[in-house]
Protein backbone atom coordinates (compact mmCIF):
# COMPACT_ATOMS: atom_id res chain seq x y z
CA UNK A 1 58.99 47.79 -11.24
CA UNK A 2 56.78 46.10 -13.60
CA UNK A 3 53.54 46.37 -11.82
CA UNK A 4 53.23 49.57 -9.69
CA UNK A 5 50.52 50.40 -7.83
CA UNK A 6 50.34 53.91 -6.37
CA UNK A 7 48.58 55.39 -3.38
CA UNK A 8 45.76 53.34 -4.87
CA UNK A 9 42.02 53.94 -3.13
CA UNK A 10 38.84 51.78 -4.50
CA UNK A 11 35.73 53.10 -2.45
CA UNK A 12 32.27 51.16 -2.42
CA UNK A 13 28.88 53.21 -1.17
CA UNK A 14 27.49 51.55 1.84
CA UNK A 15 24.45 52.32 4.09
CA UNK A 16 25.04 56.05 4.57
CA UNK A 17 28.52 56.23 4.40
CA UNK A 18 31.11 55.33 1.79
CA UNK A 19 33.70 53.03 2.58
CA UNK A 20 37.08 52.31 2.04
CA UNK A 21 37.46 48.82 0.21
CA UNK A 22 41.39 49.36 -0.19
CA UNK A 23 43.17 52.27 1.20
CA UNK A 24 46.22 53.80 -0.42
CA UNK A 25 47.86 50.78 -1.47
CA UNK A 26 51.28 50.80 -3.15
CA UNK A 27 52.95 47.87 -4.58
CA UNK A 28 55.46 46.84 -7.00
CA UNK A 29 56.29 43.71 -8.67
CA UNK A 30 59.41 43.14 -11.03
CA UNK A 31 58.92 41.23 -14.18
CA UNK A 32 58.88 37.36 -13.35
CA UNK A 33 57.74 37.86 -10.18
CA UNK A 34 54.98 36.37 -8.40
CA UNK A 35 53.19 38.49 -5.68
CA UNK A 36 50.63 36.65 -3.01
CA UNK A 37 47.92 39.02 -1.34
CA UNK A 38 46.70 37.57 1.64
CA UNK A 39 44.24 38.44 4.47
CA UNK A 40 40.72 38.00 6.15
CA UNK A 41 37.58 37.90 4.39
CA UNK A 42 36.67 41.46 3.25
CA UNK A 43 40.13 42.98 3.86
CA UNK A 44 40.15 44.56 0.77
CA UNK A 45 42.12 41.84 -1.74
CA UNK A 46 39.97 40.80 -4.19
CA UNK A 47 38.83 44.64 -4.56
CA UNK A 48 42.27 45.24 -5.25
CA UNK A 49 42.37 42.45 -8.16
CA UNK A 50 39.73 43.66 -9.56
CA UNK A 51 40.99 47.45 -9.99
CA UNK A 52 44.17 46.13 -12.04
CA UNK A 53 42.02 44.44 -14.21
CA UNK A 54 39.83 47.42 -14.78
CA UNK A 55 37.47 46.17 -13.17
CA UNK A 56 36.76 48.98 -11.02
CA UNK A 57 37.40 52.46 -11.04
CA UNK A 58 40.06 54.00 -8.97
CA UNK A 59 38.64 56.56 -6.65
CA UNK A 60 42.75 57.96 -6.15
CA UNK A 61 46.04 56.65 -6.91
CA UNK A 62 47.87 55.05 -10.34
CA UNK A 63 48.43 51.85 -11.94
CA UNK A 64 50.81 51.07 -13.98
CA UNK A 65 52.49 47.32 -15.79
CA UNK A 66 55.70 48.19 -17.61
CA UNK A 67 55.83 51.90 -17.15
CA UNK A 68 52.31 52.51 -19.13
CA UNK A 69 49.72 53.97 -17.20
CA UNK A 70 46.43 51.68 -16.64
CA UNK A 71 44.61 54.01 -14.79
CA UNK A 72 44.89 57.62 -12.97
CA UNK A 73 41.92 58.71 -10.68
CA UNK A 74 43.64 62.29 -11.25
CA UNK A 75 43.26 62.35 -14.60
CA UNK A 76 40.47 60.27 -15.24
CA UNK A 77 42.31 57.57 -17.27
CA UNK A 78 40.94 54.06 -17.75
CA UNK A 79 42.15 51.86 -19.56
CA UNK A 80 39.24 49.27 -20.33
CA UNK A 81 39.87 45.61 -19.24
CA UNK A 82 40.04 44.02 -22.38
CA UNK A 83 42.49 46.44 -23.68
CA UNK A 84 44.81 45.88 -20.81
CA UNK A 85 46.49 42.41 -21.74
CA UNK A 86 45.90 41.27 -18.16
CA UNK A 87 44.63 37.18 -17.94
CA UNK A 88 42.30 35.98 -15.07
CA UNK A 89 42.26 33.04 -13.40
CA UNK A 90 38.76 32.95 -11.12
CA UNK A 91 37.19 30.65 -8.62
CA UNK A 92 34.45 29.24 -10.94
CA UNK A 93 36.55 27.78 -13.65
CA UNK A 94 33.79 29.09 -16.31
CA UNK A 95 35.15 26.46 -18.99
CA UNK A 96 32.73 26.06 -22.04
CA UNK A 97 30.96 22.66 -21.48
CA UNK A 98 30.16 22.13 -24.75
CA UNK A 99 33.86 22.46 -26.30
CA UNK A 100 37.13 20.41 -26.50
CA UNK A 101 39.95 21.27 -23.76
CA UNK A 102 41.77 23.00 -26.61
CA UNK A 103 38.73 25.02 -28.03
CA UNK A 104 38.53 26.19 -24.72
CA UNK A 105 42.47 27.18 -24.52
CA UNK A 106 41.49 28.50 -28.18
CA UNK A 107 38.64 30.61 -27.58
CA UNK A 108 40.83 34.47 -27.01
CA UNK A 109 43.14 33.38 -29.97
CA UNK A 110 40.26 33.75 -32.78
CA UNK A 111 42.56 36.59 -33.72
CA UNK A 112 45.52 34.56 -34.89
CA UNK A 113 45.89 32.49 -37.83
CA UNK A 114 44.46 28.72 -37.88
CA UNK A 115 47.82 27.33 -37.91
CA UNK A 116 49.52 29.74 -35.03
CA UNK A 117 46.52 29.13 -33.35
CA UNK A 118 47.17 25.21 -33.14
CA UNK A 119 50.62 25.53 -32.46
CA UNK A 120 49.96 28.44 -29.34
CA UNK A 121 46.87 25.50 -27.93
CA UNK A 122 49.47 23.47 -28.31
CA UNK A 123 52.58 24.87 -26.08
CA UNK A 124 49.95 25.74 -23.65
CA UNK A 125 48.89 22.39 -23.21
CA UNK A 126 52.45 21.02 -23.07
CA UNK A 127 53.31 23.66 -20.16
CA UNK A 128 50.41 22.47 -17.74
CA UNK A 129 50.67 18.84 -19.01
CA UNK A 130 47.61 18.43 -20.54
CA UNK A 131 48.70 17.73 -24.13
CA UNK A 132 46.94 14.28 -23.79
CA UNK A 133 43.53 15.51 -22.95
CA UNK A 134 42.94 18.45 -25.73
CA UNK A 135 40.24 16.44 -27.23
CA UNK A 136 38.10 16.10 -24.18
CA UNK A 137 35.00 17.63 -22.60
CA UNK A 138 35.44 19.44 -19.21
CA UNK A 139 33.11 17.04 -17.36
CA UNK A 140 35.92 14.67 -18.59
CA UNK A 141 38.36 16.35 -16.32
CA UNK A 142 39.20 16.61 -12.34
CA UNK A 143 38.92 19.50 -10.38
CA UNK A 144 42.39 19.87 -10.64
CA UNK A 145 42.80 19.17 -14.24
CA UNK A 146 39.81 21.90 -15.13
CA UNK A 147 41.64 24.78 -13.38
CA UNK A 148 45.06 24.07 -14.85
CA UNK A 149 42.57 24.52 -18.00
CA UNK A 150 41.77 27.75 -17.12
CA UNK A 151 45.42 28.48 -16.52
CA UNK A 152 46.26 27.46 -19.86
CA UNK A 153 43.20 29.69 -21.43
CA UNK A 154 44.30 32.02 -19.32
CA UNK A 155 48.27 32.13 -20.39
CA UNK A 156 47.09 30.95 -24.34
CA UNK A 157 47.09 35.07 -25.20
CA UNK A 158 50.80 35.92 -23.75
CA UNK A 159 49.47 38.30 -20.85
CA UNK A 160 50.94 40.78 -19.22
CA UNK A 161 50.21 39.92 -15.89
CA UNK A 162 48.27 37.28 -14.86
CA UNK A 163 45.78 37.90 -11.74
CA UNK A 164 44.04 34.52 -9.93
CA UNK A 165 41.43 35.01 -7.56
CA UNK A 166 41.73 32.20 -4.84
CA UNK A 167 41.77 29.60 -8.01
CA UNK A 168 42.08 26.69 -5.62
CA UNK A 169 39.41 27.27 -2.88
CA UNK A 170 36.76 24.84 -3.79
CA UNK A 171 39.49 21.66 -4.08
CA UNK A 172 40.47 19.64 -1.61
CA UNK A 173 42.87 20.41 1.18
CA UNK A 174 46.25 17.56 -0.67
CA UNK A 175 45.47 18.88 -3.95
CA UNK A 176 45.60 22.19 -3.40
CA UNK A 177 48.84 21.61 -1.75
CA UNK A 178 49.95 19.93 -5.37
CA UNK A 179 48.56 22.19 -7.60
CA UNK A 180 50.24 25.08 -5.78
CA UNK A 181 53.44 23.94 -6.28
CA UNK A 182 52.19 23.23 -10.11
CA UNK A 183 51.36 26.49 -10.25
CA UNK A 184 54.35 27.81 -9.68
CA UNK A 185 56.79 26.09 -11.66
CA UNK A 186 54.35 26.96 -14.79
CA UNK A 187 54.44 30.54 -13.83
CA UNK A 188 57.96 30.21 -13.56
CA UNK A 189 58.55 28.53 -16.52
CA UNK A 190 56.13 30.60 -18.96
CA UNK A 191 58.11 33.94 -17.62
CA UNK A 192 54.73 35.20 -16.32
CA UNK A 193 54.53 37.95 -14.06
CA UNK A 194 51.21 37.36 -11.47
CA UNK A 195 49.50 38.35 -8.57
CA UNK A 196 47.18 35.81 -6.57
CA UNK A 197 45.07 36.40 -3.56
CA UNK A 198 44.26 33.12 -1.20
CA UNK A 199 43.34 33.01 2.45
CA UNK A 200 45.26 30.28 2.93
CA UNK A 201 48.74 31.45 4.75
CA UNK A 202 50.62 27.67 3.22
CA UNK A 203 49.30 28.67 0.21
CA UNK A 204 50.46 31.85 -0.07
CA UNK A 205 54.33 30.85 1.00
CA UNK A 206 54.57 27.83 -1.10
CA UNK A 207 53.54 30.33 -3.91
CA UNK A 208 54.63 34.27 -3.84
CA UNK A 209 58.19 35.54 -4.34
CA UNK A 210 56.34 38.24 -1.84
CA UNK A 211 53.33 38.31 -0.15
CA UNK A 212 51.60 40.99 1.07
CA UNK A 213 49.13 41.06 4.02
CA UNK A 214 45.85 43.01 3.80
CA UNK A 215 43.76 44.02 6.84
CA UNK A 216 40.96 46.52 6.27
CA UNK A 217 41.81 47.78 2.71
CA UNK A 218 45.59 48.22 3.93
CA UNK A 219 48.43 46.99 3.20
CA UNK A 220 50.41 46.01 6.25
CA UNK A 221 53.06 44.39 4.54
CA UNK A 222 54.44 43.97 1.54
CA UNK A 223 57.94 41.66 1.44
CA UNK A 224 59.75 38.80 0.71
CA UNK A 225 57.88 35.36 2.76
CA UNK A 226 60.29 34.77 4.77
CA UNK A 227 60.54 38.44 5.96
CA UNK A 228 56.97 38.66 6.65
CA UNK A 229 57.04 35.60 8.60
CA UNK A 230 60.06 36.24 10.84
CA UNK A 231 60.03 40.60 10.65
CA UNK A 232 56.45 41.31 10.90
CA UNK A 233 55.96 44.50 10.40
CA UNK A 234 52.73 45.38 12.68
CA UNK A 235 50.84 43.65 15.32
CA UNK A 236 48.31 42.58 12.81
CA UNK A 237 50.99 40.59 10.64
CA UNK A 238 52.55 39.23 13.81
CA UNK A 239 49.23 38.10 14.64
CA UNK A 240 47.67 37.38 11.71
CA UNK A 241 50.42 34.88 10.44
CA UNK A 242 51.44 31.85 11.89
CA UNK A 243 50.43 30.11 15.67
CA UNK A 244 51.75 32.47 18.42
CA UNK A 245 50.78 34.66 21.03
CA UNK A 246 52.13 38.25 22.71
CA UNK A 247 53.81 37.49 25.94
CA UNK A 248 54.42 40.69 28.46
CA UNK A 249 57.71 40.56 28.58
CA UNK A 250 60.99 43.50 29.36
CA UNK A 251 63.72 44.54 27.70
CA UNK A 252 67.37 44.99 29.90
CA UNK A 253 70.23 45.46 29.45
CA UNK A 254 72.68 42.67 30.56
CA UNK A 255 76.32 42.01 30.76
CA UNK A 256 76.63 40.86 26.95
CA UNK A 257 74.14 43.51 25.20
CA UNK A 258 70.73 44.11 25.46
CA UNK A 259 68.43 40.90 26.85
CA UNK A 260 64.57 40.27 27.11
CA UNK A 261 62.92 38.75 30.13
CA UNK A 262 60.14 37.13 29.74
CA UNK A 263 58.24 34.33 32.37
CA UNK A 264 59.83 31.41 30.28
CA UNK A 265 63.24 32.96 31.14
CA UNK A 266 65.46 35.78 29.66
CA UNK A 267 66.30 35.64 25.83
CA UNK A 268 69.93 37.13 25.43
CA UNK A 269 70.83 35.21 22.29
CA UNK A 270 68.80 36.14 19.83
CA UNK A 271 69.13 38.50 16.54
CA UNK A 272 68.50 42.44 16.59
CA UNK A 273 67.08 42.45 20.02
CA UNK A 274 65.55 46.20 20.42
CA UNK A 275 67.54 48.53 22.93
CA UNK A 276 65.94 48.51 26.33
CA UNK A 277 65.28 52.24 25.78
CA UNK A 278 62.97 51.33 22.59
CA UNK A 279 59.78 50.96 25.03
CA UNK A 280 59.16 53.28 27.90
CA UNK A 281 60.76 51.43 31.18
CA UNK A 282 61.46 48.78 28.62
CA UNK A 283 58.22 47.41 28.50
CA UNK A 284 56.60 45.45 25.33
CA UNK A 285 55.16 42.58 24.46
CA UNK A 286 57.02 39.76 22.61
CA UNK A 287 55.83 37.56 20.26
CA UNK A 288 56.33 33.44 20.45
CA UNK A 289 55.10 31.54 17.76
CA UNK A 290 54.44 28.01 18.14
CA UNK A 291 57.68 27.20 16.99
CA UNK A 292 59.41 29.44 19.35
CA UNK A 293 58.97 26.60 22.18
CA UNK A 294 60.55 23.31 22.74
CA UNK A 295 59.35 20.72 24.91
CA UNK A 296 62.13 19.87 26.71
CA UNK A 297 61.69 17.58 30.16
CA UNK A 298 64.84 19.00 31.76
CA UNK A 299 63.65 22.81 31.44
CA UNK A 300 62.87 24.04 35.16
CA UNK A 301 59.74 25.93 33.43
CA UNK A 302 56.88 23.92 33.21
CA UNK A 303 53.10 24.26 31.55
CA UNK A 304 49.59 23.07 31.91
CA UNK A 305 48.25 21.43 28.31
CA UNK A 306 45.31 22.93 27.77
CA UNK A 307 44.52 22.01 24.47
CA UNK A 308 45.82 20.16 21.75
CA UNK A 309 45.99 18.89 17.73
CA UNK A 310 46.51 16.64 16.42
CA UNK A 311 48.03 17.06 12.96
CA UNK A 312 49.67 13.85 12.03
CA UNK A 313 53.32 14.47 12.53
CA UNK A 314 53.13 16.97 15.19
CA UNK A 315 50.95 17.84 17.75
CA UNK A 316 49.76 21.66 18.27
CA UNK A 317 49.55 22.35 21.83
CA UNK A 318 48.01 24.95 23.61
CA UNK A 319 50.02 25.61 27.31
CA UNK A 320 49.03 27.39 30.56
CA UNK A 321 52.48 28.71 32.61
CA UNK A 322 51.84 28.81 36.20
CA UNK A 323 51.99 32.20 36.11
CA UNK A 324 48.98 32.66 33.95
CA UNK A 325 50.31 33.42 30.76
CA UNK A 326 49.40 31.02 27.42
CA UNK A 327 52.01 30.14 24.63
CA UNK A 328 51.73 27.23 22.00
CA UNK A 329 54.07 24.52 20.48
CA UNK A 330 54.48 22.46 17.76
CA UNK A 331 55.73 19.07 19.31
CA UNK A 332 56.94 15.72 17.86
CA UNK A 333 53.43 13.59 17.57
CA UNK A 334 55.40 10.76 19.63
CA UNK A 335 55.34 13.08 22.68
CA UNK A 336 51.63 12.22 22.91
CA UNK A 337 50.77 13.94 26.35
CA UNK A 338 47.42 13.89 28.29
CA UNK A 339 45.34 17.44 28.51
CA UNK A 340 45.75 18.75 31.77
CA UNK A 341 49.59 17.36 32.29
CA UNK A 342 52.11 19.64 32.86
CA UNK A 343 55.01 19.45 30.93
CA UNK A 344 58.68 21.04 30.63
CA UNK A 345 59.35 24.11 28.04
CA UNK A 346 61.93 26.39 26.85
CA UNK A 347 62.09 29.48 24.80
CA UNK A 348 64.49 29.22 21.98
CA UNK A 349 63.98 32.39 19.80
CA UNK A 350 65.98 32.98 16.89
CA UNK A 351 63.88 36.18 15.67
CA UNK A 352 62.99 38.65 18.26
CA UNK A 353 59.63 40.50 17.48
CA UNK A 354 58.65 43.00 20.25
CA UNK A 355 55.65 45.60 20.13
CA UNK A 356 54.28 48.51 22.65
CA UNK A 357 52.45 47.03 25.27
CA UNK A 358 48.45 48.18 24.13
CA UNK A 359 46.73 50.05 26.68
CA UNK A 360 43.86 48.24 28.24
CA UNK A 361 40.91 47.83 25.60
CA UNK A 362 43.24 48.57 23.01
CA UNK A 363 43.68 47.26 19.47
CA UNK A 364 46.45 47.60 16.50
């Protein structure tokens, strides 16, 4: 791997106690490759960031980009940031108001000659497709245009690895959307390797070759998007990604293989269903995701709205079975349906996730 990070620890004091901001992490990203850390506020991903850069010291573990060690808590290595030929790409754009787009771009290249210098401002400014605005002032520039800015000064040296720090949060909700997809076809296109931590789930999948999902200063999951999205790996993940809920639900074994049944109706078609002996009496909890449902008139099995979204061209609804239980759907915005009507469903699961049933009080 190109970036490998080993058993890697960052504690922070606290009131009395001193705290685990990430917990044996290991990672690895080939060269090229684009890794997405995602998670709640406080899990532990920016922490993370910041102890590739050098920001931080490592309290255990290793870090390494192309084989050369960064940093080694049982050694006491540290390499210091600047030595590390890692770019940032941060929230606050922190462009130089009082110099051109390309003296900006220019500032880390005071090392090169004037003329290499021009050329590298230059092919940076062709690759986010700013060539046309070198000569301006920042407060010249949108939002969007200032942080693909701070890409460019950010890719101007030839890093490494380039780390960004939730780069889009404080734009709106459609450009984001645009500017990740920007993002990654300059990444892609400049060779860069990079690692990027957002909150944002869309984000994160329109982005990373993998993601990986944070929760407390672990690392629940580290895989490809898809993966992570269909094959959660814990109940946080399952949870934590996505619109869905854990239904009780058993797992039997029927005349074709094994089956689960579940109060929307047994599931006997679906991928890698677990072996009824996987949970004790067969027991477990599956999860639906929003997509996992179909409204569907016909189906005998019917639900309560109980909520509902509007998101332009679908509706997210929230449903009460009879029986009690809750599951949500993502349904055409046509099928525009009062709260409080019932309303025909149907199950039609293509991944099967199951998880232990958690003991009263219990938590992942």
């Amino acid at each position: 791997m190109f970036l490998a990070l080993d058993q890697v620890s960052l504690r922070y004091p606290g009131a009395g106690t001193t705290r685990h901001a990430v917990d044996r992490v290991s990672l690895g990203l080939a060269r090229g490759q684009i890794g997405v850390l995602i998670g709640p506020s406080g899990c532990g991903k920016t922490s993370l960031l910041r102890s590739i850069a050098g920001l931080e010291r490592l309290h255990s573990g290793r870090i390494l980009i192309d084989k050369e060690p960064l940093a080694d808590a049982a050694t006491g290595l540290h390499v210091a940031p600047e030595a590390r030929r890692i770019g940032m790409v941060f929230q606050d754009y922190a462009l130089f108001p009082h110099l051109s787009i390309a003296d900006n771009i220019g500032f880390g290249l005071r090392h090169l000659a004037r003329a290499e210098r021009e050329r590298r401002i230059q092919e940076v400014l062709d690759l986010v497709g700013l060539a046309h605005a070198a000569k301006r002032a920042p407060h010249q520039l949108s939002g969007g245009q200032q942080q693909r800015v701070a890409l460019a000064r950010a890719l101007a040296p030839s890093p490494r690895l380039l780390l960004l720090d939730e780069p889009f949060s404080s734009l709106d909700v459609d450009l984001r959307e645009h500017l990740s997809q920007e993002l990654r076809a300059i990444l892609q296109a400049s060779g860069t390797t990079a690692l990027f931590v957002t909150h944002d789930q869309a984000e994160a999948f329109a982005i990373g070759d993998v993601v990986g999902v944070m929760h407390q200063g672990r690392l629940e999951q580290w895989d490809a998007s898809y993966t992570v999205y269909h094959r959660p790996a814990t109940r946080f993940v399952a949870d934590f990604i996505g619109h869905g809920v854990f239904m009780p639900a058993r797992i039997a074994q029927g005349p074709q293989g094994p089956l689960v049944q579940t109060p929307l109706g047994d599931l006997s078609d679906a991928d890698e269903c677990p072996l009824p002996s996987a949970y004790p009496g067969g027991e477990c909890e599956l999860l639906l995701r929003a997509d996992d449902i179909v409204h569907d008139d016909a189906a005998p099995v019917k639900a309560q709205i109980e909520r509902k979204i509007f998101r332009g061209a679908e509706f997210l609804y929230t449903l009460r079975l009879a029986s009690g239980e809750r599951v949500m759907a993502h349904v055409p915005s046509h099928h525009d349906h009062h709260v409080g009507e019932w309303i025909g469903i149907r199950a039609h699961v293509d991944h099967v996730v199951t998880f232990g049933r958690l003991a009263p009080g219990g938590d992942d």
